[in-house]
PDB file of N, CA and C in Angstrom:
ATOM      1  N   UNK A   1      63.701 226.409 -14.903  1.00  0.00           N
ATOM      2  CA  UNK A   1      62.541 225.956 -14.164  1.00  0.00           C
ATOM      3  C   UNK A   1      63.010 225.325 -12.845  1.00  0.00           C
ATOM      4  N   UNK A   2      62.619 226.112 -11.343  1.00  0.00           N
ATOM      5  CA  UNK A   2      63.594 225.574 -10.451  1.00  0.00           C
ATOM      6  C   UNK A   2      62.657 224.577  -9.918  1.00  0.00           C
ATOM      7  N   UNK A   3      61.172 224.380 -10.054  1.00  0.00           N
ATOM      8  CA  UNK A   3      60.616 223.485  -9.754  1.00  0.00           C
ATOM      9  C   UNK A   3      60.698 222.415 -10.454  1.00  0.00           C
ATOM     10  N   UNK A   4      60.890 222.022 -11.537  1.00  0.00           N
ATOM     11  CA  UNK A   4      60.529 221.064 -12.612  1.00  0.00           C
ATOM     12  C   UNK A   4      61.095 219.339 -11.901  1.00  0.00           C
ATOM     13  N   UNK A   5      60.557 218.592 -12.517  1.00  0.00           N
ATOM     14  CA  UNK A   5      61.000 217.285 -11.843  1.00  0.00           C
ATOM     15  C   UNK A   5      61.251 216.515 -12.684  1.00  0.00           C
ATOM     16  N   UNK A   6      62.325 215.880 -12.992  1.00  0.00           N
ATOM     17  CA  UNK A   6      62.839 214.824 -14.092  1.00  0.00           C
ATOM     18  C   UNK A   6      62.419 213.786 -13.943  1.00  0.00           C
ATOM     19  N   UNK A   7      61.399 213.194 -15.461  1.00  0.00           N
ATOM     20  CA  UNK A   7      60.848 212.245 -15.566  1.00  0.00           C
ATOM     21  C   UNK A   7      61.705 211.375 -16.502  1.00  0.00           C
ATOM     22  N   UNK A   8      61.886 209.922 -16.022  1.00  0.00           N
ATOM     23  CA  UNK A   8      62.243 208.954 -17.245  1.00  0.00           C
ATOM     24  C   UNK A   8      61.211 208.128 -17.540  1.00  0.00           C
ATOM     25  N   UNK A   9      60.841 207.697 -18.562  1.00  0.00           N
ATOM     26  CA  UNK A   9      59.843 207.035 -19.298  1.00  0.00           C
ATOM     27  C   UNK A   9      59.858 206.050 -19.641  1.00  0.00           C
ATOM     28  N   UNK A  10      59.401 204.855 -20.250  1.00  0.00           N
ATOM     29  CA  UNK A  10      59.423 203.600 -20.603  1.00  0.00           C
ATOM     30  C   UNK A  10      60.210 203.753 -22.144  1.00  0.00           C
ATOM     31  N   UNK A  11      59.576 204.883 -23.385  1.00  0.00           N
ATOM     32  CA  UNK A  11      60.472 204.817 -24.215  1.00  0.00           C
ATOM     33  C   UNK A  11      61.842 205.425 -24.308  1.00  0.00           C
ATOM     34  N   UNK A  12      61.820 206.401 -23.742  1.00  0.00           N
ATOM     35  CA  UNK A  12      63.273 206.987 -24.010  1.00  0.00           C
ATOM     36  C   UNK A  12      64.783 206.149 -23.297  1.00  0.00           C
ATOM     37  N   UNK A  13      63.567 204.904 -22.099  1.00  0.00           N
ATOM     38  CA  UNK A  13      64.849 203.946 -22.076  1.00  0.00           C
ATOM     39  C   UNK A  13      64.905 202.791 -22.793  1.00  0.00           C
ATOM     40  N   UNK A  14      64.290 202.429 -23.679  1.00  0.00           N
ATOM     41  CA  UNK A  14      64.622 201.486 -23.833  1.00  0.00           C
ATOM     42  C   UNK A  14      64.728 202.236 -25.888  1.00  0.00           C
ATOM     43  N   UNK A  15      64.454 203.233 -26.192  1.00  0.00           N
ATOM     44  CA  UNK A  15      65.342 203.906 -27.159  1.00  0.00           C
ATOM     45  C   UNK A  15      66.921 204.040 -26.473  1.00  0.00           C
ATOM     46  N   UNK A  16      67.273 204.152 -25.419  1.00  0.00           N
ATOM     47  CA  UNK A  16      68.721 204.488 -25.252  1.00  0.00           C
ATOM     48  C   UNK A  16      69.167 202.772 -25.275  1.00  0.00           C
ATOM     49  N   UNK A  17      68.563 202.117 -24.988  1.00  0.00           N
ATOM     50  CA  UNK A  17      69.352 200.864 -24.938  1.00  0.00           C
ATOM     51  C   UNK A  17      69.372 200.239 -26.206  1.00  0.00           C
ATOM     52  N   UNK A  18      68.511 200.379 -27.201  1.00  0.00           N
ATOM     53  CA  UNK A  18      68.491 200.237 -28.528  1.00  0.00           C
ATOM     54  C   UNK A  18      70.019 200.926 -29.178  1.00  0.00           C
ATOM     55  N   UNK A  19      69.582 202.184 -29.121  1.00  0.00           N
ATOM     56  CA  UNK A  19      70.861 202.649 -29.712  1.00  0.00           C
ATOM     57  C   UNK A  19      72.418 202.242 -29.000  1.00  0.00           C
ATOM     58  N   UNK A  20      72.434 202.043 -27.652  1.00  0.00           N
ATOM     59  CA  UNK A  20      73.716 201.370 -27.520  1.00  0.00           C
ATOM     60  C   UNK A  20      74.098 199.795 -27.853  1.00  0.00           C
ATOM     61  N   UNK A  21      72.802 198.856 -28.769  1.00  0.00           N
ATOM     62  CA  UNK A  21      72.758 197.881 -28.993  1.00  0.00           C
ATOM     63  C   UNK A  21      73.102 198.224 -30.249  1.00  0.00           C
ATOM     64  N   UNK A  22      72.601 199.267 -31.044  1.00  0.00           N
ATOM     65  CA  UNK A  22      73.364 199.619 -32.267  1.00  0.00           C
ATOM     66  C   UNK A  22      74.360 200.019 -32.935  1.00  0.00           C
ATOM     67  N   UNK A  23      74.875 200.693 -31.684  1.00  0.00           N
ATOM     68  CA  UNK A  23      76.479 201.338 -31.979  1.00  0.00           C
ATOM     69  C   UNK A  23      77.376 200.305 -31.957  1.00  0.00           C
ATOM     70  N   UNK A  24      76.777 199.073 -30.681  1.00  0.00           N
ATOM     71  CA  UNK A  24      78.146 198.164 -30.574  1.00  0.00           C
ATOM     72  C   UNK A  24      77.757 197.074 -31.619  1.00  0.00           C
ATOM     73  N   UNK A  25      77.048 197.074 -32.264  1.00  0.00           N
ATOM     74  CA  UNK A  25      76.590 196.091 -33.489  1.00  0.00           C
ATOM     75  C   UNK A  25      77.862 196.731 -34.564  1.00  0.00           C
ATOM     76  N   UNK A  26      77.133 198.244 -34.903  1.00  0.00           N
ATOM     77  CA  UNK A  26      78.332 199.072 -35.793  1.00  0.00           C
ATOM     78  C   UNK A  26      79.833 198.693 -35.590  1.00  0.00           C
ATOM     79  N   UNK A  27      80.562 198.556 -34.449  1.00  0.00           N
ATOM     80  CA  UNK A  27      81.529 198.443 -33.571  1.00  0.00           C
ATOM     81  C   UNK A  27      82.095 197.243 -34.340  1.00  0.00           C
ATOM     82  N   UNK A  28      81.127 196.557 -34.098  1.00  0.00           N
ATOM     83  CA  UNK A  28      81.537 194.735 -34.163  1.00  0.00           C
ATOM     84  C   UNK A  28      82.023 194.560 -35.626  1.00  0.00           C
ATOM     85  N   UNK A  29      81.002 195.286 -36.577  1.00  0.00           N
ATOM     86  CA  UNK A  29      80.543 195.333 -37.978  1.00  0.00           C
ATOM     87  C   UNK A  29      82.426 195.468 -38.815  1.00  0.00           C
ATOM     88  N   UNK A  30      82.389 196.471 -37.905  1.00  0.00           N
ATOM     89  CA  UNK A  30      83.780 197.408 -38.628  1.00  0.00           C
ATOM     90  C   UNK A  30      85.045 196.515 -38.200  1.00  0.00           C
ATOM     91  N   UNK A  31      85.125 195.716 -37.212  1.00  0.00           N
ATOM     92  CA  UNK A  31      85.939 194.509 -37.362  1.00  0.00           C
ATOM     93  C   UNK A  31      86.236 193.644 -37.785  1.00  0.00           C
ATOM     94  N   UNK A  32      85.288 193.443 -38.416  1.00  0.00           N
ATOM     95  CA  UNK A  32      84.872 192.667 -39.656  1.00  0.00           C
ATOM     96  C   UNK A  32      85.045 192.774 -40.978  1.00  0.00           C
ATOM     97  N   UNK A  33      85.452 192.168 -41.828  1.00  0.00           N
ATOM     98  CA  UNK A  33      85.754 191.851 -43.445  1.00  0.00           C
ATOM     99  C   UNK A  33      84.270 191.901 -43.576  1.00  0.00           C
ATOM    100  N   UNK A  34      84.408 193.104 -44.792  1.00  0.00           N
ATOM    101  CA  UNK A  34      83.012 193.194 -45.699  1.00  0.00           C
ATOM    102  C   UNK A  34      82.579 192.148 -46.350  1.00  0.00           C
ATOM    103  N   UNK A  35      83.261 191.106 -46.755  1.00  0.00           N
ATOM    104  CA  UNK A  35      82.933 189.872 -47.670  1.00  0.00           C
ATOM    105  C   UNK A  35      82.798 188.778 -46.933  1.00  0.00           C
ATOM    106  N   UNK A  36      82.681 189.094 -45.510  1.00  0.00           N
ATOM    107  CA  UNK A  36      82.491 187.848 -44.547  1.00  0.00           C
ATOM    108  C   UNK A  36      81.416 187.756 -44.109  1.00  0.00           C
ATOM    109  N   UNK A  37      80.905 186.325 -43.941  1.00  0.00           N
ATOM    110  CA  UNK A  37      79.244 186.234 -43.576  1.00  0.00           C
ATOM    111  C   UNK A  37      78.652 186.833 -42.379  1.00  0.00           C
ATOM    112  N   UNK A  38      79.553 186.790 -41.374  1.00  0.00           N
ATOM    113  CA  UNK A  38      79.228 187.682 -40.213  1.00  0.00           C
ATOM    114  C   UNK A  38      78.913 188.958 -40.365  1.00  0.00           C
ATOM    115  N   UNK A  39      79.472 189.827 -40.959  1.00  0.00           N
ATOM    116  CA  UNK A  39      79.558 190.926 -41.514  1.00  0.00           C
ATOM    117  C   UNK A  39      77.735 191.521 -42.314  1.00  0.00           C
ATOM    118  N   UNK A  40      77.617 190.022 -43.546  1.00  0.00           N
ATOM    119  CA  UNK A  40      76.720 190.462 -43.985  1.00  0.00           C
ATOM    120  C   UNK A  40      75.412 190.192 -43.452  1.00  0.00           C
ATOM    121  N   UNK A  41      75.687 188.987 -42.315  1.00  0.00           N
ATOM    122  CA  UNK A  41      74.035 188.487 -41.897  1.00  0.00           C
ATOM    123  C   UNK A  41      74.080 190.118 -40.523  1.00  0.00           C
ATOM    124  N   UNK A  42      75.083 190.801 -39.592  1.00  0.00           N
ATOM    125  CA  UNK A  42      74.680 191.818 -38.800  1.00  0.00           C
ATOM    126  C   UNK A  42      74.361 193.062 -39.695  1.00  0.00           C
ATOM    127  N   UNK A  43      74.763 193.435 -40.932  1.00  0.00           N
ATOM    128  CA  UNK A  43      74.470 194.742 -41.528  1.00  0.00           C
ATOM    129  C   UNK A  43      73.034 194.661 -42.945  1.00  0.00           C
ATOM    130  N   UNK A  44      72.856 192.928 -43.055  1.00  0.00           N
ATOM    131  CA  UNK A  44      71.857 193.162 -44.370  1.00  0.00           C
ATOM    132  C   UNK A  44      70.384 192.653 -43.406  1.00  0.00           C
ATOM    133  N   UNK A  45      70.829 192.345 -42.227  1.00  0.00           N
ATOM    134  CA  UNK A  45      69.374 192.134 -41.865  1.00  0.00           C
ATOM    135  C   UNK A  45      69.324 192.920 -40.387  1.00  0.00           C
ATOM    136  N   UNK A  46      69.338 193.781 -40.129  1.00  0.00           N
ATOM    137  CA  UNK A  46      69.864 195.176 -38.872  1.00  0.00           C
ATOM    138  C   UNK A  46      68.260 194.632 -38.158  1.00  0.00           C
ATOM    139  N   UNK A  47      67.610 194.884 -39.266  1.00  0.00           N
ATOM    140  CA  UNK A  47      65.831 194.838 -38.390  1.00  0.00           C
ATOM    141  C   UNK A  47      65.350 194.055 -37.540  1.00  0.00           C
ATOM    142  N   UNK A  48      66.126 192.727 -38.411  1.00  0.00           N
ATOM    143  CA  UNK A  48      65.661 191.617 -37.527  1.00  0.00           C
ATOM    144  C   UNK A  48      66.041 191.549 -35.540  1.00  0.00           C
ATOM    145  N   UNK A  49      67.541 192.043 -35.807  1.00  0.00           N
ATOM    146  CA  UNK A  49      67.987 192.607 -33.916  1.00  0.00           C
ATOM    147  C   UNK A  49      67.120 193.389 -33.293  1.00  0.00           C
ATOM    148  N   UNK A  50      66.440 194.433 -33.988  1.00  0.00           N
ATOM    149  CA  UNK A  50      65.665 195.617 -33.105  1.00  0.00           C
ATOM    150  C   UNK A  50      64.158 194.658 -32.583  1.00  0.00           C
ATOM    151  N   UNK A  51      63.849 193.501 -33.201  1.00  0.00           N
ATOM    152  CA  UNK A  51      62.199 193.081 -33.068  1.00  0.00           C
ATOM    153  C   UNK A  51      62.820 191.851 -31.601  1.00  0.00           C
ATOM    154  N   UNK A  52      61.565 192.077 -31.337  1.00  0.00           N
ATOM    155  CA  UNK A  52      61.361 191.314 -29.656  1.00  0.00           C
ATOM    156  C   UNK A  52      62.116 189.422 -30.294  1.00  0.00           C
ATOM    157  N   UNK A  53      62.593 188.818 -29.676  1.00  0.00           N
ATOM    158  CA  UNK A  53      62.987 187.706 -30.068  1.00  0.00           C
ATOM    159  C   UNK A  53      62.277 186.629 -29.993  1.00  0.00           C
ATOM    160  N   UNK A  54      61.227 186.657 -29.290  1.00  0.00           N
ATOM    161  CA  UNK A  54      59.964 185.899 -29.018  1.00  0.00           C
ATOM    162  C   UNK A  54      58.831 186.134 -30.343  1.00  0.00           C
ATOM    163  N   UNK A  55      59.044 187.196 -31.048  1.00  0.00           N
ATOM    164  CA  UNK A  55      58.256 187.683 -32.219  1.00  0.00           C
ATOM    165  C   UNK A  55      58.692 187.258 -33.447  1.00  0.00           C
ATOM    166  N   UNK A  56      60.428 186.522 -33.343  1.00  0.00           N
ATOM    167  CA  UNK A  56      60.863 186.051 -35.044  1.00  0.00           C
ATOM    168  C   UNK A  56      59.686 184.818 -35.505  1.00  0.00           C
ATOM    169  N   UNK A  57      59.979 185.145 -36.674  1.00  0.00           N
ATOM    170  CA  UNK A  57      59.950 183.307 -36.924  1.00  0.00           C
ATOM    171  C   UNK A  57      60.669 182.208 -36.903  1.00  0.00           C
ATOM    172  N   UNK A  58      60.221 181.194 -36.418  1.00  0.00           N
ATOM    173  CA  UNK A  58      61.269 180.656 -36.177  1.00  0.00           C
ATOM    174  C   UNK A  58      61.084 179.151 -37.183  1.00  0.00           C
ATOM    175  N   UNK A  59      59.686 179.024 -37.651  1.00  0.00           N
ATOM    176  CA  UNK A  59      59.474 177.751 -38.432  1.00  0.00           C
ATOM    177  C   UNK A  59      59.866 178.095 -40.209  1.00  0.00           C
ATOM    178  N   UNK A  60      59.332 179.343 -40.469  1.00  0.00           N
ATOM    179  CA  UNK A  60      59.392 179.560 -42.066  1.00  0.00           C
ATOM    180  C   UNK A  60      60.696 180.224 -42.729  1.00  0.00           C
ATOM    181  N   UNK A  61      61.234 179.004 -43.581  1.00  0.00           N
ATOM    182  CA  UNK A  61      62.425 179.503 -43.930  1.00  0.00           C
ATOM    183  C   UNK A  61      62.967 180.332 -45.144  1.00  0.00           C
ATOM    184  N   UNK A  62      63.771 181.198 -45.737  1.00  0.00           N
ATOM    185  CA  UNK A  62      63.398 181.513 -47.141  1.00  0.00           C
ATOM    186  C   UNK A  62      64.540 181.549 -47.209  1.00  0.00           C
ATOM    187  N   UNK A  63      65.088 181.338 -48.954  1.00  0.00           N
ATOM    188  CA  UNK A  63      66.404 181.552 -48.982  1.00  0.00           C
ATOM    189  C   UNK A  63      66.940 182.599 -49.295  1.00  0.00           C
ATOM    190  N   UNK A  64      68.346 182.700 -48.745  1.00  0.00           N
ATOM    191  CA  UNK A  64      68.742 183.908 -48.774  1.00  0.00           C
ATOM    192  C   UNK A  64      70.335 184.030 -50.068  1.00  0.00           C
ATOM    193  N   UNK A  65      70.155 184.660 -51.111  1.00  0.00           N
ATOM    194  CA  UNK A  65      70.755 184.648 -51.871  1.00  0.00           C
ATOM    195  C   UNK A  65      72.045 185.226 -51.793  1.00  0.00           C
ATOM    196  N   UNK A  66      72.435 186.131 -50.798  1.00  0.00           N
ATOM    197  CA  UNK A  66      73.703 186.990 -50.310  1.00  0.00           C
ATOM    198  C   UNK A  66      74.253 185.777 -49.698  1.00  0.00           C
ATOM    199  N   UNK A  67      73.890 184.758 -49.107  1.00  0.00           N
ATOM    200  CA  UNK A  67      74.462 183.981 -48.147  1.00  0.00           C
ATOM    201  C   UNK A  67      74.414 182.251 -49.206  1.00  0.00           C
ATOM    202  N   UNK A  68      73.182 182.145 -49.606  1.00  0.00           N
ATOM    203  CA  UNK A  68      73.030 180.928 -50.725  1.00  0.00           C
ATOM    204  C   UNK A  68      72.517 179.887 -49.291  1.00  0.00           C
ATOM    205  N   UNK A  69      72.106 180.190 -48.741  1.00  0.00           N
ATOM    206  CA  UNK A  69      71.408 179.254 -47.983  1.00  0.00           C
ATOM    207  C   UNK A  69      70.116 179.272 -47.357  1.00  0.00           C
ATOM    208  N   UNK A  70      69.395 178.898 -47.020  1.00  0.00           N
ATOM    209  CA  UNK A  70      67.839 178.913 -46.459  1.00  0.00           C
ATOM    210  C   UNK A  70      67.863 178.913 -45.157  1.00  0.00           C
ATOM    211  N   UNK A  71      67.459 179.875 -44.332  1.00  0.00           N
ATOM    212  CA  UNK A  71      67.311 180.418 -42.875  1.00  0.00           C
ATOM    213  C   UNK A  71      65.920 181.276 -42.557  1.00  0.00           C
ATOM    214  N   UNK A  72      65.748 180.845 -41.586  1.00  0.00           N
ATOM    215  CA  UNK A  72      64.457 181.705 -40.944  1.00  0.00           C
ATOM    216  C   UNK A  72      65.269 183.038 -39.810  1.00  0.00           C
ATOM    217  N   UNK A  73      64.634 183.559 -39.682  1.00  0.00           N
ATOM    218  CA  UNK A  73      64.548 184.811 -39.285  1.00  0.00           C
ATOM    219  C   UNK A  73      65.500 184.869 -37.823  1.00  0.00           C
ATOM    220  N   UNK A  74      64.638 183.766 -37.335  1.00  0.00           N
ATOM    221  CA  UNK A  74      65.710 183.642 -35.748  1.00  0.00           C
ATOM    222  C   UNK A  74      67.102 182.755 -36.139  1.00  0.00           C
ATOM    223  N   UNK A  75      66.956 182.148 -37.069  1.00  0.00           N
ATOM    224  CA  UNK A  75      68.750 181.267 -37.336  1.00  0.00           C
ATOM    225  C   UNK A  75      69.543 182.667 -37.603  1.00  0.00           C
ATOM    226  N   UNK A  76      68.743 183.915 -38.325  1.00  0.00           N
ATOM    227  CA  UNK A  76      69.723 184.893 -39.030  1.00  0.00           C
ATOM    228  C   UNK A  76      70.279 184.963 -37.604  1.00  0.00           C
ATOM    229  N   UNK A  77      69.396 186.011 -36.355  1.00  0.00           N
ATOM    230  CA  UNK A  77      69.616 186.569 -35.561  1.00  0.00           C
ATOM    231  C   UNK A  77      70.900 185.735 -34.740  1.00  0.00           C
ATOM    232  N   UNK A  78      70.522 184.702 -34.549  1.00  0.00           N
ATOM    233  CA  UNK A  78      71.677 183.783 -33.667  1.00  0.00           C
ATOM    234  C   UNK A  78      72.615 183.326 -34.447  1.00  0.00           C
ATOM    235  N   UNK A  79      73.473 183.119 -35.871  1.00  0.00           N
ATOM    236  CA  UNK A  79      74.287 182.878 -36.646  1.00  0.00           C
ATOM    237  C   UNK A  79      74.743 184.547 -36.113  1.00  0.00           C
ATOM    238  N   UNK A  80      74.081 185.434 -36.263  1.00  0.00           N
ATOM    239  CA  UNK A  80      74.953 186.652 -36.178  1.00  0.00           C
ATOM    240  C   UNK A  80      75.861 187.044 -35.181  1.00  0.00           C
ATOM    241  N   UNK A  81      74.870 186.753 -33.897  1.00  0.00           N
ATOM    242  CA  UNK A  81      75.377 187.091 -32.582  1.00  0.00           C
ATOM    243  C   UNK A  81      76.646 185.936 -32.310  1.00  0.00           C
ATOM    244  N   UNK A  82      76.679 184.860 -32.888  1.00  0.00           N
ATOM    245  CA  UNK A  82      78.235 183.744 -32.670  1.00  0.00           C
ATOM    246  C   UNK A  82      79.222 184.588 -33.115  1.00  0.00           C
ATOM    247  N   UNK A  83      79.209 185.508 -33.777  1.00  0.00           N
ATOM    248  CA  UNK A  83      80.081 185.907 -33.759  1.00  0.00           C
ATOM    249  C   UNK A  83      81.279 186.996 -32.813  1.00  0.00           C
ATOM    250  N   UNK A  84      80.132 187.567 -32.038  1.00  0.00           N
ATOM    251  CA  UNK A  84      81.111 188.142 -31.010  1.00  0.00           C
ATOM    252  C   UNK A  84      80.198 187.910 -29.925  1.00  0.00           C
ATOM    253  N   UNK A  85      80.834 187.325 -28.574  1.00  0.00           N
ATOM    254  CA  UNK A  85      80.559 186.920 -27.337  1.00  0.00           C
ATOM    255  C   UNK A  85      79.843 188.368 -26.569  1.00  0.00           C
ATOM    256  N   UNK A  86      80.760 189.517 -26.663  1.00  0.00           N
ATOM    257  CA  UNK A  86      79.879 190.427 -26.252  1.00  0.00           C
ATOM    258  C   UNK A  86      78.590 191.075 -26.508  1.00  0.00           C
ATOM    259  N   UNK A  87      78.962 191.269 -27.935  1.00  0.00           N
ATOM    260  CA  UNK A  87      77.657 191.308 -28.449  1.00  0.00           C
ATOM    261  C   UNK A  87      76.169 190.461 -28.379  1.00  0.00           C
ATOM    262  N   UNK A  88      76.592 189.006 -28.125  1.00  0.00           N
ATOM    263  CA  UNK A  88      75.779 188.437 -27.874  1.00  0.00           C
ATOM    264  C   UNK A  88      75.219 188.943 -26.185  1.00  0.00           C
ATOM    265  N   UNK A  89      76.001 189.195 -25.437  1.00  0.00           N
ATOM    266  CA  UNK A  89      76.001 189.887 -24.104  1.00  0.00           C
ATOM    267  C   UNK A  89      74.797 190.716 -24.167  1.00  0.00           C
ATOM    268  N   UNK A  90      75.328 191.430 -25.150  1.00  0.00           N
ATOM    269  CA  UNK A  90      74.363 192.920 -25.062  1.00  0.00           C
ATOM    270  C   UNK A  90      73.225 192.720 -25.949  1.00  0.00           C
ATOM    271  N   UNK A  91      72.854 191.849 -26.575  1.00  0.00           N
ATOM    272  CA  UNK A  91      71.800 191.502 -27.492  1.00  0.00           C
ATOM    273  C   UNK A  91      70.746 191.003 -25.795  1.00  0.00           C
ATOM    274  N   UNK A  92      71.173 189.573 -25.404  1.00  0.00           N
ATOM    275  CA  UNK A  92      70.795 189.044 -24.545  1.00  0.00           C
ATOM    276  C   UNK A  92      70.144 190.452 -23.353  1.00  0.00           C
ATOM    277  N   UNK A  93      70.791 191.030 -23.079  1.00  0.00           N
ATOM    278  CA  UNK A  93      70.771 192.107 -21.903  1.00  0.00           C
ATOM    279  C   UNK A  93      69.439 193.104 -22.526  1.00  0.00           C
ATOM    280  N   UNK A  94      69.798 193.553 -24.059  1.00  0.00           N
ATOM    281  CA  UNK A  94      68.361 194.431 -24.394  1.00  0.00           C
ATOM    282  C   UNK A  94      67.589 193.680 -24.543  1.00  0.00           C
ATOM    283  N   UNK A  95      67.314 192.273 -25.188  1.00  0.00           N
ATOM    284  CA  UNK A  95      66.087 191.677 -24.804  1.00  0.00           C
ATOM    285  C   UNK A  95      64.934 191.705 -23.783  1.00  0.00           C
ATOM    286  N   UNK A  96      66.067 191.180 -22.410  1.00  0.00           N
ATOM    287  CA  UNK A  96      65.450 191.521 -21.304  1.00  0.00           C
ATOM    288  C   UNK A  96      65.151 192.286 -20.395  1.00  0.00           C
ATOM    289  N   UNK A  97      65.977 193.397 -20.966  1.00  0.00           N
ATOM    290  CA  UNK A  97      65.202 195.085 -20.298  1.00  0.00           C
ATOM    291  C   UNK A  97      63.821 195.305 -21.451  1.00  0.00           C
ATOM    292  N   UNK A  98      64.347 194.928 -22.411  1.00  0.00           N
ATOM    293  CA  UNK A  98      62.393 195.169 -23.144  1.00  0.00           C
ATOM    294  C   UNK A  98      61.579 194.473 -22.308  1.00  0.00           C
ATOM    295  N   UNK A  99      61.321 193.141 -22.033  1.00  0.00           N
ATOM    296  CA  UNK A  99      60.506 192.389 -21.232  1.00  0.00           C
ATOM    297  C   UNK A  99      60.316 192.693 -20.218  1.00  0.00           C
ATOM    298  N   UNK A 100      61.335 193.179 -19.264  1.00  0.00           N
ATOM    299  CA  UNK A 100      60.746 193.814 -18.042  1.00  0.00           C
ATOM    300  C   UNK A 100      60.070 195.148 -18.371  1.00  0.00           C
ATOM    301  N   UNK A 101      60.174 195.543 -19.062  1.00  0.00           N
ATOM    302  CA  UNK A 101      59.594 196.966 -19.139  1.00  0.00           C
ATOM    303  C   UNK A 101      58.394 196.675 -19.903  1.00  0.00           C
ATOM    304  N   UNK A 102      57.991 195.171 -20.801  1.00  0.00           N
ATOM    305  CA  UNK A 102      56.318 194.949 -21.031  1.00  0.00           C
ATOM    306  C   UNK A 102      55.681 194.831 -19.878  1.00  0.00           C
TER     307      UNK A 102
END
């Protein structure tokens, strides 16, 4: 098609920035000791990274029996990300390409 004109869209970028928020999550994961808490709060709660960070909860806590302690939703997310500086980088960075793009 020699006319055609390449469109980028609101989802297919911020699906690409998702998935490079996921690979380097994977990345991080695999550096990691399976029996280490870092390990299990980035791979047993994955969902909680993909949701807007303004959307956790942040008051209601439940306990969590893999870990034996009581955390809300946003302590998971930020206990996770201490663990690697970049990652926290790139957590921080897809946040705010979602927001600009609401």
């Amino acid at each position: 098609f020699p006319n055609a004109e390449l469109v980028i869209d609101r989802f297919h970028m911020v699906q690409m920035v998702n998935r490079s928020f996921i690979g380097f999550r994977v990345q991080v994961m695999k550096q990691l000791g399976k029996k280490s808490r870092e390990y299990k709060l980035l791979r047993r709660y994955w969902k909680l990274y993909m949701k807007k960070y303004k959307d956790l909860e942040g008051s209601k806590q439940f306990y969590d029996r893999c870990l034996k302690v009581p955390y809300t939703p946003a302590q998971i997310v930020d206990e996770g990300l201490k663990c690697n500086e970049t990652l926290k980088n790139t957590y921080d960075f897809m946040q705010d390409f979602v927001y600009a793009l609401a």
